[in-house]
Protein backbone atom coordinates (compact mmCIF):
# COMPACT_ATOMS: atom_id res chain seq x y z
CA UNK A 1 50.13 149.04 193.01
CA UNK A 2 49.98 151.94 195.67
CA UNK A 3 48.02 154.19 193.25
CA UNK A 4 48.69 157.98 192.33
CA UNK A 5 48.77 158.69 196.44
CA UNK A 6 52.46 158.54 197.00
CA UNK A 7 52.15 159.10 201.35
CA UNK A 8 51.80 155.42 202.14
CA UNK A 9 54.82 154.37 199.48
CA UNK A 10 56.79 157.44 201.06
CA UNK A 11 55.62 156.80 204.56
CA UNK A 12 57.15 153.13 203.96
CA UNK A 13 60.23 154.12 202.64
CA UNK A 14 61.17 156.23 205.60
CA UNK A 15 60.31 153.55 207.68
CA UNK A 16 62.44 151.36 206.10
CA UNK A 17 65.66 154.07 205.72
CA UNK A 18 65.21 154.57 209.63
CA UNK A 19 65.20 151.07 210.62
CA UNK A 20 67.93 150.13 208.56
CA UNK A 21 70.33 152.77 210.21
CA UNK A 22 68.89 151.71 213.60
CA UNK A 23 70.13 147.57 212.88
CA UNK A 24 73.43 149.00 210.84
CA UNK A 25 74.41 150.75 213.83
CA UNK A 26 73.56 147.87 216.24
CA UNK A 27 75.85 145.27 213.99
CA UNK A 28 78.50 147.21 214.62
CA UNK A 29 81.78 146.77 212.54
CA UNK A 30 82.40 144.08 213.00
CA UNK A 31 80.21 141.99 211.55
CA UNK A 32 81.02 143.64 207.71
CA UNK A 33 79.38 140.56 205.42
CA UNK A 34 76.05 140.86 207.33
CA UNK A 35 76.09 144.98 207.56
CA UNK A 36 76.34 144.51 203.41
CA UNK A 37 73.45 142.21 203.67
CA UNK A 38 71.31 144.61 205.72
CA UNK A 39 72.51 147.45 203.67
CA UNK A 40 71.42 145.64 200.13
CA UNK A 41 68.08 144.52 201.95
CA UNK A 42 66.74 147.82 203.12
CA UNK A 43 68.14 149.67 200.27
CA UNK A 44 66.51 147.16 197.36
CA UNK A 45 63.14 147.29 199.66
CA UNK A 46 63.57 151.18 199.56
CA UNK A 47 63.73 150.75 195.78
CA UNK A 48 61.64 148.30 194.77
CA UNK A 49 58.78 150.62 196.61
CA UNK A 50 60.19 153.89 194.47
CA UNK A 51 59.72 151.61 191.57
CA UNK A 52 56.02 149.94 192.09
CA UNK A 53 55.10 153.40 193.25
CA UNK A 54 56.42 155.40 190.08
CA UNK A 55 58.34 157.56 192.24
CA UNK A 56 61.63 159.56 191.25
CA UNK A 57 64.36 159.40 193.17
CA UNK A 58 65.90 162.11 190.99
CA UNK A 59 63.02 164.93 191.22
CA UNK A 60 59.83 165.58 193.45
CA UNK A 61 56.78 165.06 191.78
CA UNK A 62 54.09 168.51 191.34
CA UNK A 63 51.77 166.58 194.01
CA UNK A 64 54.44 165.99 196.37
CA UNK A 65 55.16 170.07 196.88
CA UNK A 66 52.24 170.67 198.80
CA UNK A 67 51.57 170.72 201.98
CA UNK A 68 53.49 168.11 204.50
CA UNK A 69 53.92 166.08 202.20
CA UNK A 70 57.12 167.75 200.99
CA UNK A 71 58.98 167.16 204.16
CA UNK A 72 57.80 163.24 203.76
CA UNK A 73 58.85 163.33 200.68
CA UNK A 74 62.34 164.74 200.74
CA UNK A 75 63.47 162.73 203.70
CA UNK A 76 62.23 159.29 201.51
CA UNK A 77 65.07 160.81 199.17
CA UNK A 78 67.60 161.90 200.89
CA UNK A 79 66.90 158.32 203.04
CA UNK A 80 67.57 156.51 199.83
CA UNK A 81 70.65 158.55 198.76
CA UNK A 82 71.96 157.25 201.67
CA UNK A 83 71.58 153.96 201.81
CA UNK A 84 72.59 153.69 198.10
CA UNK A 85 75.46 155.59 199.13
CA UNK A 86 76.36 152.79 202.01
CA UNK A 87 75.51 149.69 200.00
CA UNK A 88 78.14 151.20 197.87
CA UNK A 89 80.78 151.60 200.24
CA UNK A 90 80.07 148.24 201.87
CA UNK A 91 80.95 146.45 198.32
CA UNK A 92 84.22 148.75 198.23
CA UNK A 93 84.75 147.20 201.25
CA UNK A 94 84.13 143.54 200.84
CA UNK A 95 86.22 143.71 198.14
CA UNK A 96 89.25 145.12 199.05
CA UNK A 97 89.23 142.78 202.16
CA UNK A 98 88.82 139.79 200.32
CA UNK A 99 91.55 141.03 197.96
CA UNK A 100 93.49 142.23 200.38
CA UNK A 101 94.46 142.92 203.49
CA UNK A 102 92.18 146.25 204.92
CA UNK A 103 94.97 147.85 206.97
CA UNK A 104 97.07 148.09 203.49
CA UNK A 105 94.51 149.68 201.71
CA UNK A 106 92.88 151.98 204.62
CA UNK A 107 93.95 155.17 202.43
CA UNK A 108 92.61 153.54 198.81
CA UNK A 109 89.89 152.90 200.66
CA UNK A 110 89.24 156.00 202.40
CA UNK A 111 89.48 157.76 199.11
CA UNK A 112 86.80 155.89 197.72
CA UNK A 113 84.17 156.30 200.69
CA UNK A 114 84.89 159.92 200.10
CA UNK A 115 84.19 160.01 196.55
CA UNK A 116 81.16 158.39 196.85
CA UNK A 117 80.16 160.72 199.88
CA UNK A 118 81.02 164.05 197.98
CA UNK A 119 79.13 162.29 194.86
CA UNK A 120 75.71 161.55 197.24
CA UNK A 121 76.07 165.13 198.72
CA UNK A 122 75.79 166.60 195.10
CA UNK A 123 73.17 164.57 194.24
CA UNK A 124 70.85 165.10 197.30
CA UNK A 125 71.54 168.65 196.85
CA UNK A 126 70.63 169.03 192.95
CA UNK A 127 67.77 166.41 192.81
CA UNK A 128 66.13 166.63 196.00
CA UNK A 129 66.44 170.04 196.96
CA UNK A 130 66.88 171.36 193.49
CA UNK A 131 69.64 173.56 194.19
CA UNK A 132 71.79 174.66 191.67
CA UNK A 133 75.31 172.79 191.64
CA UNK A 134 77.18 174.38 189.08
CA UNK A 135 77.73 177.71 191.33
CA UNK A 136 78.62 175.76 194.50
CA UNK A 137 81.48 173.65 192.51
CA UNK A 138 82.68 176.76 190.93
CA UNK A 139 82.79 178.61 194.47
CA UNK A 140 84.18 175.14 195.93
CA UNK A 141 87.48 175.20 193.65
CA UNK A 142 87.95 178.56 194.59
CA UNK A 143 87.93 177.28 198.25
CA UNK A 144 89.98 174.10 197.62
CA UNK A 145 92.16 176.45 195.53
CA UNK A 146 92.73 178.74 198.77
CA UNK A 147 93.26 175.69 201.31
CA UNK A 148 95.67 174.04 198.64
CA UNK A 149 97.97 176.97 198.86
CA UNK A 150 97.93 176.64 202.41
CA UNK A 151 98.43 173.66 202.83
CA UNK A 152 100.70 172.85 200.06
CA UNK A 153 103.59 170.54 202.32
CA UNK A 154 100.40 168.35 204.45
CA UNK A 155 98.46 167.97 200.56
CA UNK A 156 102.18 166.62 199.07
CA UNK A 157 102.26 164.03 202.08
CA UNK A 158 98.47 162.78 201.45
CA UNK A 159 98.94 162.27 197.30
CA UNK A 160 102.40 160.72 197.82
CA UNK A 161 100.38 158.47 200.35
CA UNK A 162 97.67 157.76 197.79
CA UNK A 163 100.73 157.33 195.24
CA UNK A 164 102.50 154.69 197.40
CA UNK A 165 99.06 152.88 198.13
CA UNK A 166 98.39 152.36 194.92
CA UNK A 167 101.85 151.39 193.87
CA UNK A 168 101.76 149.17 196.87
CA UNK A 169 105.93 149.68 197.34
CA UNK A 170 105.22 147.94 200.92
CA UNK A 171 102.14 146.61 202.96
CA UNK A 172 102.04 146.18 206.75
CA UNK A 173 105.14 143.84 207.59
CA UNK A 174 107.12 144.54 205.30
CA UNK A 175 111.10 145.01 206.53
CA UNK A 176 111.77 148.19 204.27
CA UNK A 177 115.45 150.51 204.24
CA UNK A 178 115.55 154.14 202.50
CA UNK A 179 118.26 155.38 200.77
CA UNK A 180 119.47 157.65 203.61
CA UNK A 181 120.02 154.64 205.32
CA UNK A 182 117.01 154.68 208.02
CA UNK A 183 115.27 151.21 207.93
CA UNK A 184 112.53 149.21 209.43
CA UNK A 185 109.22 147.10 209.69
CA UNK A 186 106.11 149.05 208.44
CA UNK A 187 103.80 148.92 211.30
CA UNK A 188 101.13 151.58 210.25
CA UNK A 189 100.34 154.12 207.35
CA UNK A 190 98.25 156.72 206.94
CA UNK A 191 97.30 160.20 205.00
CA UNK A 192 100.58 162.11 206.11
CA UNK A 193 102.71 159.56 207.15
CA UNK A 194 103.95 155.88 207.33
CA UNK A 195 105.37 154.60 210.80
CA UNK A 196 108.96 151.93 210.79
CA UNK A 197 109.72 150.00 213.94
CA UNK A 198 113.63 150.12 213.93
CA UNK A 199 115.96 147.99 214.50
CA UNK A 200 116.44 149.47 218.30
CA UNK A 201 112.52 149.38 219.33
CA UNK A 202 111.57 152.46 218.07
CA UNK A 203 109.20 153.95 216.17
CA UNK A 204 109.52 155.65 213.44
CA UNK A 205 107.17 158.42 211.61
CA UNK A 206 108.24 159.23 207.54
CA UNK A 207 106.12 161.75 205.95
CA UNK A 208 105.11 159.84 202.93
CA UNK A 209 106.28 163.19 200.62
CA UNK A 210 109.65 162.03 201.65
CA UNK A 211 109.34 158.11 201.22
CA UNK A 212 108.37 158.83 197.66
CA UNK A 213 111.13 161.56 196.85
CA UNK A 214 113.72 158.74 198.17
CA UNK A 215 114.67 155.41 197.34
CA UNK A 216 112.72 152.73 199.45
CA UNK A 217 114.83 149.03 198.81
CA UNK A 218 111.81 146.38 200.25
CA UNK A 219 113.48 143.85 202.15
CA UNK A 220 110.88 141.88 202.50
CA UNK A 221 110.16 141.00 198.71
CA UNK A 222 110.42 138.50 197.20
CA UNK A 223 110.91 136.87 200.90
CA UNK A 224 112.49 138.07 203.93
CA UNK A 225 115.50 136.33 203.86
CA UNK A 226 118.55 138.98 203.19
CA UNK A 227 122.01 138.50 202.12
CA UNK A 228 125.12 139.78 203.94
CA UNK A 229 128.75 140.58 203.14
CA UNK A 230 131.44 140.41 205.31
CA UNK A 231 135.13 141.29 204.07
CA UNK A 232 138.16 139.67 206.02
CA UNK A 233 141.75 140.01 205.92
CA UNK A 234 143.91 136.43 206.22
CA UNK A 235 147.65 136.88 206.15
CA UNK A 236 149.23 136.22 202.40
CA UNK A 237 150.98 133.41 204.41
CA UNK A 238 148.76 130.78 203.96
CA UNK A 239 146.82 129.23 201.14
CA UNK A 240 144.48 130.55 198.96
CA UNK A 241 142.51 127.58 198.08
CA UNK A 242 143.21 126.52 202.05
CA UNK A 243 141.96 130.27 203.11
CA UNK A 244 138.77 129.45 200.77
CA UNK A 245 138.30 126.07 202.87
CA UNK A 246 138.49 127.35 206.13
CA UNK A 247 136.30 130.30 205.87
CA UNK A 248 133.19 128.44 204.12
CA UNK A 249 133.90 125.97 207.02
CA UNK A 250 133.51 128.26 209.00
CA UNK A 251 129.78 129.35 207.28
CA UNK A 252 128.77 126.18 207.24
CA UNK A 253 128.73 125.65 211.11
CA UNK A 254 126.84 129.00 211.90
CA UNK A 255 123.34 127.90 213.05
CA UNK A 256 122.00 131.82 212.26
CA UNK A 257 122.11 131.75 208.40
CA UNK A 258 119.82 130.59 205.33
CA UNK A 259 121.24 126.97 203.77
CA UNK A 260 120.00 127.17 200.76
CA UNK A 261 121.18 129.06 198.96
CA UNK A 262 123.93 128.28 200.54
CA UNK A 263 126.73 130.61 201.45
CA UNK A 264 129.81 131.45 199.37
CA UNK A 265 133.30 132.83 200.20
CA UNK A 266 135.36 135.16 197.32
CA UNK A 267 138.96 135.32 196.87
CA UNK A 268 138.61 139.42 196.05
CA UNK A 269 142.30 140.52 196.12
CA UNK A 270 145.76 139.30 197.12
CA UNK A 271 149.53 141.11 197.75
CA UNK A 272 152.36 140.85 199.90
CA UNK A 273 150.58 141.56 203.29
CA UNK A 274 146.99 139.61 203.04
CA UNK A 275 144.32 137.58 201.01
CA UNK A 276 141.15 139.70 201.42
CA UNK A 277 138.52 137.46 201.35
CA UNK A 278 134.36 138.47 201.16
CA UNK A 279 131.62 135.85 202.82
CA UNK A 280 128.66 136.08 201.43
CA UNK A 281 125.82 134.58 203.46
CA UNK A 282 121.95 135.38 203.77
CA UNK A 283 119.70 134.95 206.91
CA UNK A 284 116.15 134.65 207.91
CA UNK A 285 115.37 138.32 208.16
CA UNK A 286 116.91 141.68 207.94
CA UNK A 287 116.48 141.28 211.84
CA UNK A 288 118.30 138.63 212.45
CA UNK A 289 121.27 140.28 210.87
CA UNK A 290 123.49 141.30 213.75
CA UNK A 291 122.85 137.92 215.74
CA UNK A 292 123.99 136.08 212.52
CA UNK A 293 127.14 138.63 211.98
CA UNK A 294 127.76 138.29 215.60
CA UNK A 295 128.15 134.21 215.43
CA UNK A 296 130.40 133.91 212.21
CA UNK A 297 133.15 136.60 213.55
CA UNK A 298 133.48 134.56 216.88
CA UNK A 299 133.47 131.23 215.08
CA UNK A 300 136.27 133.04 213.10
CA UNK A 301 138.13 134.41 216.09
CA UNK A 302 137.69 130.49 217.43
CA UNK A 303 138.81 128.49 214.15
CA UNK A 304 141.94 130.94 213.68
CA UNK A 305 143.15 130.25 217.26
CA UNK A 306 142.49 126.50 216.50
CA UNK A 307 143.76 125.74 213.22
CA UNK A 308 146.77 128.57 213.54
CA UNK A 309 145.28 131.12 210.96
CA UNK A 310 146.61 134.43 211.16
CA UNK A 311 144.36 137.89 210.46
CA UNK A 312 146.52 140.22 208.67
CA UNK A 313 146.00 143.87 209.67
CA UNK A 314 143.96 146.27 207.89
CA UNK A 315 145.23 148.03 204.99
CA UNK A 316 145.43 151.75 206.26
CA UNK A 317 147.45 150.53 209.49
CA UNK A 318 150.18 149.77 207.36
CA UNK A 319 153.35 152.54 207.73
CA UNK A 320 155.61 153.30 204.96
CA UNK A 321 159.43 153.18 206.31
CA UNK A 322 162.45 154.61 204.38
CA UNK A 323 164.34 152.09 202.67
CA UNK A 324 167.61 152.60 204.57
CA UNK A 325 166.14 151.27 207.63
CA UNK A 326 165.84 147.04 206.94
CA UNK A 327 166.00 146.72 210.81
CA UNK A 328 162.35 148.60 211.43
CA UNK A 329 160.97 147.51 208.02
CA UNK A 330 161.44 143.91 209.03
CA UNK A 331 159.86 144.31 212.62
CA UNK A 332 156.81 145.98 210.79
CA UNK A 333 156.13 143.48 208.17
CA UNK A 334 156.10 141.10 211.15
CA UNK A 335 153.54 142.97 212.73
CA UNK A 336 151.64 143.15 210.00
CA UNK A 337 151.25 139.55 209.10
CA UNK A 338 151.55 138.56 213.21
CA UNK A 339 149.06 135.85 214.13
CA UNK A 340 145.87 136.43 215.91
């Protein structure tokens, strides 16, 4: 169609790779379904002329290396590259957006636009200016080599990060607790490090070499509702059955838990002192767990004043007292199993 002349089909094609970085930049980000538009537009215009004009994008052509026409023609190239390069990218993108949320995969995807990068880069270099690439990647692992060395602790925080993104052990949101016992909502990750909003309001920044050596218990999965156990101590002097009765009673009129499932009490152990009992309860959200906590213990306190229930005292209060003393042994065993 354009003949053996290849300025006016190289001529177009840098008009087209220039005006299509000119409207990508003016979308903006965010606008990412119509920047993939543009970026498949320009780049199958750019192609379709390669293609009608029998030109390469792989190697220059004998009449292209003389004169000016070198310059035109390298740029047409290396204009190409790039928007292949970006149309490529932009699909990555798409993608992981419709599949999921982009702050979750921000490092996945980060890894990719850099692949793809480093992969252009070697191709502009060994098709368009026909340097040799075999030397440079040999002489680049001998840098990467170097900087690995010396960076050894900031290179074990970025593949742990890769490692957890791809594992996906939490997204954004997610309530999560390690098992050194520090805990909190994922508000931000990252190459190096993943930040937890505690508990108490503050922010909190894991290096993500240490999130993968330890134990990370998701709080949020399968939902966020979380189960609680509370042990109590109810004097031996009442009721088992009645003690059973009382406390799930006393669960069902807290206004801070789950219903269903709905909570449960356990006998766990008796002897002569108390009935140990364990309530077993979940709530809304591993946040909510102090409010609910806070509720049941004063509807406790409330229903033993009420109904006469007495606490008995915790087991490592209790004194042993020489047998030849029934006097202080009785007053003791009183206090122990004294009401409320």
């Amino acid at each position: 169609m354009f003949g053996e002349d290849h300025s006016l089909p190289l001529v177009l094609i840098n008009l087209l790779g220039l005006a299509g970085i000119l409207i990508w930049h003016i979308q903006g980000r965010r606008h990412p379904t119509a920047r993939l538009v543009v970026q498949i537009l320009f780049f199958a215009g750019m192609s379709l002329v390669l293609w009608l004009a029998g030109i390469s994008p792989y190697y220059l052509d004998d009449g292209e290396l003389q004169g000016a026409g070198v310059l035109l023609a390298k740029s047409a190239r290396v204009l190409w590259w790039l928007h292949l390069a970006w149309t490529m990218i932009g699909f990555v993108h798409i993608y992981l957006t419709l599949n999921r949320r982009p702050q979750e995969a921000h490092l996945l995807q980060d890894l990719i636009v850099g692949v793809v990068y480093l992969g252009v880069a070697l191709s502009v270099i060994g098709f368009v200016f026909g340097a040799p690439i075999g030397p440079l990647i040999a002489t680049s692992g001998v840098v990467v080599v170097i900087i690995g060395l010396a960076l050894q602790n900031t290179l074990a925080d970025v593949f742990s990060g890769i490692a957890l993104a791809l594992g996906r052990a939490y997204v954004i949101g997610d309530w999560i607790q390690l098992a050194d016992g520090t805990e909190g909502r994922v508000v931000e990750t990252n190459w190096r490090s993943t930040n937890l909003l505690s508990g108490g309001n503050n922010v909190v920044v894991l290096p993500n070499g240490v999130l993968a050596k330890q134990g990370v218990t998701n709080r949020s999965r399968p939902d966020e509702s979380h189960q609680i156990s509370l042990m109590m101590r109810v004097s031996a002097a009442h009721k088992p059955r009645l003690v059973e009765e009382f406390m799930l009673a006393v669960l069902q009129g807290c206004e801070r838990i789950v219903i269903n499932p709905p909570p449960a009490v356990a006998l766990k152990t008796i002897d002569a002192i108390a009935i140990e009992v364990e309530l077993l309860f979940r709530v809304a959200s591993a946040a909510s767990r102090m409010s609910a906590q806070n509720e049941i213990i004063d509807l406790i306190y409330e229903h033993c004043r009420t109904n006469g229930v007495s606490l008995a005292m915790p087991a490592q209060s209790l004194v042993c007292v020489p047998m030849g003393d029934p006097k202080e042994r009785a007053a003791l065993t009183a206090i122990s199993s004294g009401a409320l």
